[in-house]
Each structure stands twice: as C-alpha cells, then as structure tokens.
PDB file of N, CA and C in Angstrom:
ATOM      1  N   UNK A   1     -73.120-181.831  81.002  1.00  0.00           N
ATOM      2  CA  UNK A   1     -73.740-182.651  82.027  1.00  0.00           C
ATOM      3  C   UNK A   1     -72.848-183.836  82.394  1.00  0.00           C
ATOM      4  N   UNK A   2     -71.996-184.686  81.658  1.00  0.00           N
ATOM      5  CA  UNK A   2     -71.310-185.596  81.936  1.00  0.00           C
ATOM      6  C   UNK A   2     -70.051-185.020  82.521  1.00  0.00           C
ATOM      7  N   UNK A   3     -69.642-184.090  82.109  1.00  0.00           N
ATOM      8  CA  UNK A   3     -68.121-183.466  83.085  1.00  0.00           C
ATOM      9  C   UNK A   3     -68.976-183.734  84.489  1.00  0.00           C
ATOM     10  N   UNK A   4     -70.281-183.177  85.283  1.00  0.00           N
ATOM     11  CA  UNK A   4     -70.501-183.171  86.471  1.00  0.00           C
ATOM     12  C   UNK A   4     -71.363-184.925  86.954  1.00  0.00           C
ATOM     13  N   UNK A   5     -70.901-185.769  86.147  1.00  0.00           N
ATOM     14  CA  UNK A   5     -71.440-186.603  86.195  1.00  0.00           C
ATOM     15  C   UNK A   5     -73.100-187.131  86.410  1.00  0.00           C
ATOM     16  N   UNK A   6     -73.871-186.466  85.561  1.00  0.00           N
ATOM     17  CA  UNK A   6     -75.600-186.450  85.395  1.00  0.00           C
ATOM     18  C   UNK A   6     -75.605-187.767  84.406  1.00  0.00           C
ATOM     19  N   UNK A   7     -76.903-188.953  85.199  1.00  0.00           N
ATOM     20  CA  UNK A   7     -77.010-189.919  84.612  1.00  0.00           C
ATOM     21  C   UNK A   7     -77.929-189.751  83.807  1.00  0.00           C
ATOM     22  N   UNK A   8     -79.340-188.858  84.174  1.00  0.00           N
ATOM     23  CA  UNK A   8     -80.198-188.785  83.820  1.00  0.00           C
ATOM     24  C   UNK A   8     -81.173-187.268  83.842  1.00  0.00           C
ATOM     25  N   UNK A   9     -81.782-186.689  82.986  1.00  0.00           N
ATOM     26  CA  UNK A   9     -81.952-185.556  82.655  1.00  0.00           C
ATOM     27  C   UNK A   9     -83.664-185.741  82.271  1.00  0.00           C
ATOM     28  N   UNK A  10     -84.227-185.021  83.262  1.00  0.00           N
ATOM     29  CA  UNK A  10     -85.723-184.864  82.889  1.00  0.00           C
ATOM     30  C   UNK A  10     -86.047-183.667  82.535  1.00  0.00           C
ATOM     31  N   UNK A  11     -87.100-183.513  81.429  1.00  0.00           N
ATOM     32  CA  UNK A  11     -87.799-182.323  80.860  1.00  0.00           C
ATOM     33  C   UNK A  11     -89.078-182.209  80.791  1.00  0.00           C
ATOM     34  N   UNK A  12     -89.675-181.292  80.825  1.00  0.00           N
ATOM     35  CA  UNK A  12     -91.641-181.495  80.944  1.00  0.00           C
ATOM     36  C   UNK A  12     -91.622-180.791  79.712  1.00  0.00           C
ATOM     37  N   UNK A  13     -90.946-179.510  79.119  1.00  0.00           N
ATOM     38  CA  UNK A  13     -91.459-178.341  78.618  1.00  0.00           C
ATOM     39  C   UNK A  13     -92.218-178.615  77.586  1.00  0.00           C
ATOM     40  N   UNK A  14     -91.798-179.833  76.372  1.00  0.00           N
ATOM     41  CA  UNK A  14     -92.717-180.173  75.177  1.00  0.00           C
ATOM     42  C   UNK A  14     -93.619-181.081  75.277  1.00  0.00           C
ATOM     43  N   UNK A  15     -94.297-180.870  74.388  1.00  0.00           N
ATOM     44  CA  UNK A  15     -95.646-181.578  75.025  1.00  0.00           C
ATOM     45  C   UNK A  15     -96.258-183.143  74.119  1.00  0.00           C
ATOM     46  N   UNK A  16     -94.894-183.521  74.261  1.00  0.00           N
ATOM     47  CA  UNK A  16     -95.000-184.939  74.098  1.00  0.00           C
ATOM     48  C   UNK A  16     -94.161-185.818  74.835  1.00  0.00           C
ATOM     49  N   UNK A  17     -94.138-186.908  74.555  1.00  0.00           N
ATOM     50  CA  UNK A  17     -92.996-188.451  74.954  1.00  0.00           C
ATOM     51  C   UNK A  17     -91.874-188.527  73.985  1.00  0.00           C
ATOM     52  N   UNK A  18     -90.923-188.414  74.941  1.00  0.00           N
ATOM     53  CA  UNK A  18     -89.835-188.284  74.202  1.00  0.00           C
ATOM     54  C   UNK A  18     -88.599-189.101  75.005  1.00  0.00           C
ATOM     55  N   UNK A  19     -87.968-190.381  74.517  1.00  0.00           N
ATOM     56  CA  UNK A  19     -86.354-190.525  75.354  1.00  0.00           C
ATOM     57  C   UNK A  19     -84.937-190.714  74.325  1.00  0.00           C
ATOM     58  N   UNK A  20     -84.447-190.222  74.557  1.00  0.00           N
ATOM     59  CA  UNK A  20     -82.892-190.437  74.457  1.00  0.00           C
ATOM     60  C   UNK A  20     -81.359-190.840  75.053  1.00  0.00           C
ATOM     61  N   UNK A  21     -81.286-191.885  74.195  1.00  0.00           N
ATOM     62  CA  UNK A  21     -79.627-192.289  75.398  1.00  0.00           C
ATOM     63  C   UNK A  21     -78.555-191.036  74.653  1.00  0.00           C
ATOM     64  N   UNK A  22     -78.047-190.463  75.101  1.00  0.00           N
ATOM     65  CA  UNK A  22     -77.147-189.433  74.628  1.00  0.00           C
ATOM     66  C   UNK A  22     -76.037-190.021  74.098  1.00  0.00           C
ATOM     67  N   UNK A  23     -75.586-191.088  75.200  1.00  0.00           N
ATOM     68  CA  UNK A  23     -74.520-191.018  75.377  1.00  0.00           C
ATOM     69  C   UNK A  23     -74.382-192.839  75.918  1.00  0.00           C
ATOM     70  N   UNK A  24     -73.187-193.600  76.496  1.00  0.00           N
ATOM     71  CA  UNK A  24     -73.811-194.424  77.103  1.00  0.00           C
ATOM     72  C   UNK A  24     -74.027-194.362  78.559  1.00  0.00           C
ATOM     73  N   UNK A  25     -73.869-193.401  79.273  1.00  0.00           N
ATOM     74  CA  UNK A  25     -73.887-193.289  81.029  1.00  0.00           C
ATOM     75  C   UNK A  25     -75.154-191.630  80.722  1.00  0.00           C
ATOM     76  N   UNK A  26     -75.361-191.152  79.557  1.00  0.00           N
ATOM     77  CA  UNK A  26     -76.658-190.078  79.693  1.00  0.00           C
ATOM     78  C   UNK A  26     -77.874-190.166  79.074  1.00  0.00           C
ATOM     79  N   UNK A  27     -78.688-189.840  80.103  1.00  0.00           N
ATOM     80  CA  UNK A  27     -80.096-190.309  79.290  1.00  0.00           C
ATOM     81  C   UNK A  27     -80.894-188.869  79.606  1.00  0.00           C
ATOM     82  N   UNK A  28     -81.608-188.991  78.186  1.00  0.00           N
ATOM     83  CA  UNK A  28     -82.223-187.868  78.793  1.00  0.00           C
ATOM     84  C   UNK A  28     -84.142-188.169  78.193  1.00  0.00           C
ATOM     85  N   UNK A  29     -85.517-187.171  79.193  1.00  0.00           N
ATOM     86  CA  UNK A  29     -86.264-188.175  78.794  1.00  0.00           C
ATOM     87  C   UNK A  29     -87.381-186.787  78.583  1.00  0.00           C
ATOM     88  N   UNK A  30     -88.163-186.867  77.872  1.00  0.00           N
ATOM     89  CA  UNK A  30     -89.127-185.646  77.549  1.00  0.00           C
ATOM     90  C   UNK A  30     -90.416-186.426  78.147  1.00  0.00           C
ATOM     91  N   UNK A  31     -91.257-185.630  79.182  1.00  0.00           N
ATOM     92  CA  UNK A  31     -92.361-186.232  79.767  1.00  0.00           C
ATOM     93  C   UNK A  31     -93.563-184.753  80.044  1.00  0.00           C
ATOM     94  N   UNK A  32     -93.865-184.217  78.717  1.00  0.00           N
ATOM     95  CA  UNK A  32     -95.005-183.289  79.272  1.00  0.00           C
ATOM     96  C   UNK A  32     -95.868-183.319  78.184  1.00  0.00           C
ATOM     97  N   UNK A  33     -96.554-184.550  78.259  1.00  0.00           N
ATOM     98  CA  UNK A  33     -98.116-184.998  77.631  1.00  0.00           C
ATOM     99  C   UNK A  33     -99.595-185.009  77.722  1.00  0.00           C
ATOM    100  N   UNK A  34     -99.706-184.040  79.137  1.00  0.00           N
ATOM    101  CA  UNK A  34    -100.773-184.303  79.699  1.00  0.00           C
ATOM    102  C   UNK A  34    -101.486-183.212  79.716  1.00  0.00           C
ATOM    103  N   UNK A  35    -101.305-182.321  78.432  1.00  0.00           N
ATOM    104  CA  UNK A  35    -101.962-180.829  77.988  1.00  0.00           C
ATOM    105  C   UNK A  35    -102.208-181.414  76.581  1.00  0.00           C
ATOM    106  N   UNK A  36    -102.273-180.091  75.496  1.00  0.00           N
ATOM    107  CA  UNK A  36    -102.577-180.107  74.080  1.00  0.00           C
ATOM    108  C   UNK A  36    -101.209-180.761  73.756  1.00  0.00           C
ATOM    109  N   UNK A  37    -101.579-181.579  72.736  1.00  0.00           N
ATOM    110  CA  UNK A  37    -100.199-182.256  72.110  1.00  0.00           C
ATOM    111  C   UNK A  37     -99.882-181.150  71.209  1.00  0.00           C
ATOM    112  N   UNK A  38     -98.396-181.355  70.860  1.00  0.00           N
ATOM    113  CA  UNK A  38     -97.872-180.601  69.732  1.00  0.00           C
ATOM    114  C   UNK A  38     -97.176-181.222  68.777  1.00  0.00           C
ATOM    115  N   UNK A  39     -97.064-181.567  67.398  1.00  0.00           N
ATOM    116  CA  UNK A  39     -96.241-182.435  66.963  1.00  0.00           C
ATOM    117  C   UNK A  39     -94.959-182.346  67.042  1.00  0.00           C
ATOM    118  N   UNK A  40     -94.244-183.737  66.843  1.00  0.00           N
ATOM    119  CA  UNK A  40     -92.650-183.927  67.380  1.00  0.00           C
ATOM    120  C   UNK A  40     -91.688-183.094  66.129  1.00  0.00           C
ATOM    121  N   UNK A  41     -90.347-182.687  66.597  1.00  0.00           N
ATOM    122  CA  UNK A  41     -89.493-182.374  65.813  1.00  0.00           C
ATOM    123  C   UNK A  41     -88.826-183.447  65.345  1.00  0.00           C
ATOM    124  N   UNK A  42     -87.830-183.088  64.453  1.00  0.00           N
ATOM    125  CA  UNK A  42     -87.088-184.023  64.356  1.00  0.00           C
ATOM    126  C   UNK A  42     -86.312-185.247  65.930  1.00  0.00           C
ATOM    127  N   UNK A  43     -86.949-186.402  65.244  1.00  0.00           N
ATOM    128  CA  UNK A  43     -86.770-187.604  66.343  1.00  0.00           C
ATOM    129  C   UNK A  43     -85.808-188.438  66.025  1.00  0.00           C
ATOM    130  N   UNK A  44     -85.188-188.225  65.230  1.00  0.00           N
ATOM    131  CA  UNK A  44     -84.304-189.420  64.096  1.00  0.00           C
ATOM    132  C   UNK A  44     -83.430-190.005  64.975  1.00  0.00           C
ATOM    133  N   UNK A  45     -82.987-189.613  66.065  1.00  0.00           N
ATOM    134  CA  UNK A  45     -82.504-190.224  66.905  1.00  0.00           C
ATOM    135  C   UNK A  45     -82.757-190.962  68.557  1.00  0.00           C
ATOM    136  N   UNK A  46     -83.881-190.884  68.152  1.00  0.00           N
ATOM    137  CA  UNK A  46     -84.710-191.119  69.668  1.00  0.00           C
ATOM    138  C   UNK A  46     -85.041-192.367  69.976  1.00  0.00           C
ATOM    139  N   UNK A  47     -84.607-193.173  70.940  1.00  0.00           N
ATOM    140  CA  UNK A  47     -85.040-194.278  70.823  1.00  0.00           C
ATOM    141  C   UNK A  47     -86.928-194.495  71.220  1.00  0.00           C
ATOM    142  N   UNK A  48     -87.375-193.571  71.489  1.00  0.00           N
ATOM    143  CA  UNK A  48     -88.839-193.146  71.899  1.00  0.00           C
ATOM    144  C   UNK A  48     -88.932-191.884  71.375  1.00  0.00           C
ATOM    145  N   UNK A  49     -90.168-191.901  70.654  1.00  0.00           N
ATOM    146  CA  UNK A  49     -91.103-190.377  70.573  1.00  0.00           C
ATOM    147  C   UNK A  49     -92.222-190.865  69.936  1.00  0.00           C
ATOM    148  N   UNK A  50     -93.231-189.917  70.806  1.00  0.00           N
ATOM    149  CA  UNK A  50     -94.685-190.285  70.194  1.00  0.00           C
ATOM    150  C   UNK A  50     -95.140-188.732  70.840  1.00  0.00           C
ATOM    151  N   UNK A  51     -96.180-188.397  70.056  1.00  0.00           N
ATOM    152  CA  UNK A  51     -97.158-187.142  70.110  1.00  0.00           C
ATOM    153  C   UNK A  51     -98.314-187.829  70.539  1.00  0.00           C
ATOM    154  N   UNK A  52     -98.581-187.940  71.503  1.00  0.00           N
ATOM    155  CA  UNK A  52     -99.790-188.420  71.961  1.00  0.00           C
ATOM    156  C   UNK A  52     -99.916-188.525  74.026  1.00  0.00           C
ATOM    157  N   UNK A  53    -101.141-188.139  74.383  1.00  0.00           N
ATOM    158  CA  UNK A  53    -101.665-187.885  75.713  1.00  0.00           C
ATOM    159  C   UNK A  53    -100.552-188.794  76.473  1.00  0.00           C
ATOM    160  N   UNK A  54    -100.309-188.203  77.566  1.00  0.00           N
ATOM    161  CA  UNK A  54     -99.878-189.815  78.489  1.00  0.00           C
ATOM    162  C   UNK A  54     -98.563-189.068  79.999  1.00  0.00           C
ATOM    163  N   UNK A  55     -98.001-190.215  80.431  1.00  0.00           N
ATOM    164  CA  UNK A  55     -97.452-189.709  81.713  1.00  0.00           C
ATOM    165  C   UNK A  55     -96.275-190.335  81.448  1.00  0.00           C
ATOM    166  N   UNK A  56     -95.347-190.299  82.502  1.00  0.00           N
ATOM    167  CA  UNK A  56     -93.950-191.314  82.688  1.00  0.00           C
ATOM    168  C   UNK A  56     -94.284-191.791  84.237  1.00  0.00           C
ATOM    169  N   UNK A  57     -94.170-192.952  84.279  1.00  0.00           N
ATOM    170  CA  UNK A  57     -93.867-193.609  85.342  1.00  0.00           C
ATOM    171  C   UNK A  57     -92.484-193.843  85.981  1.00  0.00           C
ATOM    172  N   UNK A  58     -92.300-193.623  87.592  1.00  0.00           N
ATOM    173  CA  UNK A  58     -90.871-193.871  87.582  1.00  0.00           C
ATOM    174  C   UNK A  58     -90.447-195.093  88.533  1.00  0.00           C
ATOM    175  N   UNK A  59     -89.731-196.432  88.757  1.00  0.00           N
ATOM    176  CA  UNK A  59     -89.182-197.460  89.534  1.00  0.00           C
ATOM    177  C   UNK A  59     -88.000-196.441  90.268  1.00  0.00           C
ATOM    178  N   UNK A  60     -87.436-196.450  91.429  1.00  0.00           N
ATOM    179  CA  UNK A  60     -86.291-196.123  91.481  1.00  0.00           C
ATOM    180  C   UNK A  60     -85.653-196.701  92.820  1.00  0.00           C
ATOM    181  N   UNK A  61     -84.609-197.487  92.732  1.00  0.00           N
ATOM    182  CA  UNK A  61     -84.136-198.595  93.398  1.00  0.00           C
ATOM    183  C   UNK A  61     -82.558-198.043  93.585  1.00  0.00           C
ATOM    184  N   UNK A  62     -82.036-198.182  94.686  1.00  0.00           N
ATOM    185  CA  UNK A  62     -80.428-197.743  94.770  1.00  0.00           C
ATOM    186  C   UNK A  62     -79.926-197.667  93.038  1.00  0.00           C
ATOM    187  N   UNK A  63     -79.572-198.840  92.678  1.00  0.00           N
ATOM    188  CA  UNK A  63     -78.484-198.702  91.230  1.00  0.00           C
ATOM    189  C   UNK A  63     -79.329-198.882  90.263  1.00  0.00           C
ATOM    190  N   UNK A  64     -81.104-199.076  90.306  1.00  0.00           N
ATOM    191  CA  UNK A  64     -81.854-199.267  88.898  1.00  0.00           C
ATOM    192  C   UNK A  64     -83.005-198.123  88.776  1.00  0.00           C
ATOM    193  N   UNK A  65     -83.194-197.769  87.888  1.00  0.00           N
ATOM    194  CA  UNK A  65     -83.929-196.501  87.804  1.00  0.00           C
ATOM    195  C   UNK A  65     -85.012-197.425  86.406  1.00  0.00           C
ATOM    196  N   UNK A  66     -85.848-197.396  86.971  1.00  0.00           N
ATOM    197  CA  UNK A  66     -86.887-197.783  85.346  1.00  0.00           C
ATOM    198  C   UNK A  66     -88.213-197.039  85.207  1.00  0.00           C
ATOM    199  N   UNK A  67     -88.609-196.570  84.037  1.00  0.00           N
ATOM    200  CA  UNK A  67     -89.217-195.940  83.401  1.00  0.00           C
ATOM    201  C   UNK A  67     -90.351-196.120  82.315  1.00  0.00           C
ATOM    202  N   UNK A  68     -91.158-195.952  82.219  1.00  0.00           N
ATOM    203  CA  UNK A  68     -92.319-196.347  81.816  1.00  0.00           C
ATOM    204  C   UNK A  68     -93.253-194.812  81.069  1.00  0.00           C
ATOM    205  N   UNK A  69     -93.442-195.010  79.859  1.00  0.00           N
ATOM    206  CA  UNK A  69     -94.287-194.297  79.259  1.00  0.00           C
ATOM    207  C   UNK A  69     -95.980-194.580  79.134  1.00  0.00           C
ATOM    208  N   UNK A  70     -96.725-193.898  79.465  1.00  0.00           N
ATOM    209  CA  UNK A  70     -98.311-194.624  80.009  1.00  0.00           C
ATOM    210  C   UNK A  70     -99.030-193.923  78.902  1.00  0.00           C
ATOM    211  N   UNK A  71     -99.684-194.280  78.073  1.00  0.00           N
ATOM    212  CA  UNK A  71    -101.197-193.613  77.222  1.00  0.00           C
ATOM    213  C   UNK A  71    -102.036-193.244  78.128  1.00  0.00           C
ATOM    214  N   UNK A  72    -103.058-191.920  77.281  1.00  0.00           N
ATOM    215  CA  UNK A  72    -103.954-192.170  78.740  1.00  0.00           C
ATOM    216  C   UNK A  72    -105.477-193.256  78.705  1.00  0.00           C
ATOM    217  N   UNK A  73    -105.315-194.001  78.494  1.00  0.00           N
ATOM    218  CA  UNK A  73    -105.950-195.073  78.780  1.00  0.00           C
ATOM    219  C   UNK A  73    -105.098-196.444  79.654  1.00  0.00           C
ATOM    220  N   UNK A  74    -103.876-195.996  79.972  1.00  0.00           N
ATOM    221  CA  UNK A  74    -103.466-196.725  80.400  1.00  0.00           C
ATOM    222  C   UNK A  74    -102.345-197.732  79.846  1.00  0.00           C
ATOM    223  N   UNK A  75    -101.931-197.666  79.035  1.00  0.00           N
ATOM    224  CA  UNK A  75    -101.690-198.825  78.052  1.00  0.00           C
ATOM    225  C   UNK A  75    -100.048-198.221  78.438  1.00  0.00           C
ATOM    226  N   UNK A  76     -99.067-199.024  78.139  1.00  0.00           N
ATOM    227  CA  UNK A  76     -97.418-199.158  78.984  1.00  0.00           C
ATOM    228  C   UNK A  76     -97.293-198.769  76.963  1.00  0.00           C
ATOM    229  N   UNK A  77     -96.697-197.753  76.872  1.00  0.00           N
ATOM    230  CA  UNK A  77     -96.113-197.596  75.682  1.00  0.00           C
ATOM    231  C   UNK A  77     -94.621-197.714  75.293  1.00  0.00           C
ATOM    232  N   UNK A  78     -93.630-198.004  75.999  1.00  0.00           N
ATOM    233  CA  UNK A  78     -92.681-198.081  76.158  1.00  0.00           C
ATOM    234  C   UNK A  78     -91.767-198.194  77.700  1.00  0.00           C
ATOM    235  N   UNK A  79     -90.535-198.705  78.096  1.00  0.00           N
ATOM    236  CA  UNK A  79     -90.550-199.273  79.434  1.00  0.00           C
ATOM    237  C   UNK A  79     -88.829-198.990  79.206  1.00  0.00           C
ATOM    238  N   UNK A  80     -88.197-198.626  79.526  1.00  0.00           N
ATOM    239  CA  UNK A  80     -86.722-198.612  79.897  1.00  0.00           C
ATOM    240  C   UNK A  80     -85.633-198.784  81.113  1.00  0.00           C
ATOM    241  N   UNK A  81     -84.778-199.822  81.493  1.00  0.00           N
ATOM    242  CA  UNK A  81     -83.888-200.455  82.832  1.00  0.00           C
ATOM    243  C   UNK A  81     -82.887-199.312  82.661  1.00  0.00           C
ATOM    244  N   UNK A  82     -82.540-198.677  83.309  1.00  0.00           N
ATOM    245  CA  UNK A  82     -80.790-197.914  83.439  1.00  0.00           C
ATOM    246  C   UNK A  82     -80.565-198.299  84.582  1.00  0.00           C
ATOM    247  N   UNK A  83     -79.349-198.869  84.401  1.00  0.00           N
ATOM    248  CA  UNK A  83     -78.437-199.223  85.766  1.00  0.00           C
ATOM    249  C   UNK A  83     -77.321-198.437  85.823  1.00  0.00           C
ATOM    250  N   UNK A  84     -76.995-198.309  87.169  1.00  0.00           N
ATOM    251  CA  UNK A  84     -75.752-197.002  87.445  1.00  0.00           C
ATOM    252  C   UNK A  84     -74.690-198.281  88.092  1.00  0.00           C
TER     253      UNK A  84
END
C-alpha cells in the first residue's frame, strides 16, 4: 500500500473497533460494530481496540482527516487527527 502511496485503509469485515498506525504516513482502521460482536485477536499493537457495539465517525478537510469511534449510546470512545 505505501509503494502506491495509501494514507489510509478502511475495513468493516470484523466486528469490532479497531485502529492502527502501520507505519508513520499508514493508517489503517477496523469499523464493523454494528452487528454481533466477536472478540478481538491479538491487539498488542493497536493503538485502539475494543469489542463492543458502535460506529466511526469521519471529519474530512483537504489535508486533515479525523476520526472518531462512537458507543452505541453515544459516548466518543476514542478520536484521532491525521494530517497529509
């Protein structure tokens, strides 16, 4: 993904909250919470993971992209700035 220059990499397929900086210019972000949860795999490197209901919110501005993990009650569970 970085040879073709990808800043950022979205996934629904597991069914939790999940983000990772890969790299420092790759991020990649797991957002499919809003079915049956499943518990997480190994996270040891994640700067986010949680098994629990919820959405991603997205900001997206020419050079700032920000991101937001939501419970479903609402509650901001985590919030991340990437600038390009």
């Amino acid at each position: 993904m970085e040879a073709v220059n990808v800043d950022f990499y979205l996934a629904g397929h597991e069914h939790h909250l999940e983000y990772h900086q890969l790299s420092p210019k790759l991020h990649h972000m797991i957002s499919g919470a809003g079915s049956k949860i499943t518990p997480l795999k190994s996270t040891e490197k994640a700067k986010f993971a949680q098994s629990v209901n919820g959405f991603a919110a997205f900001f997206i501005q020419p050079k700032v992209l920000v991101f937001q993990f939501i419970d479903e009650k609402g509650n901001t569970l985590f919030s991340q700035q990437i600038k390009k």
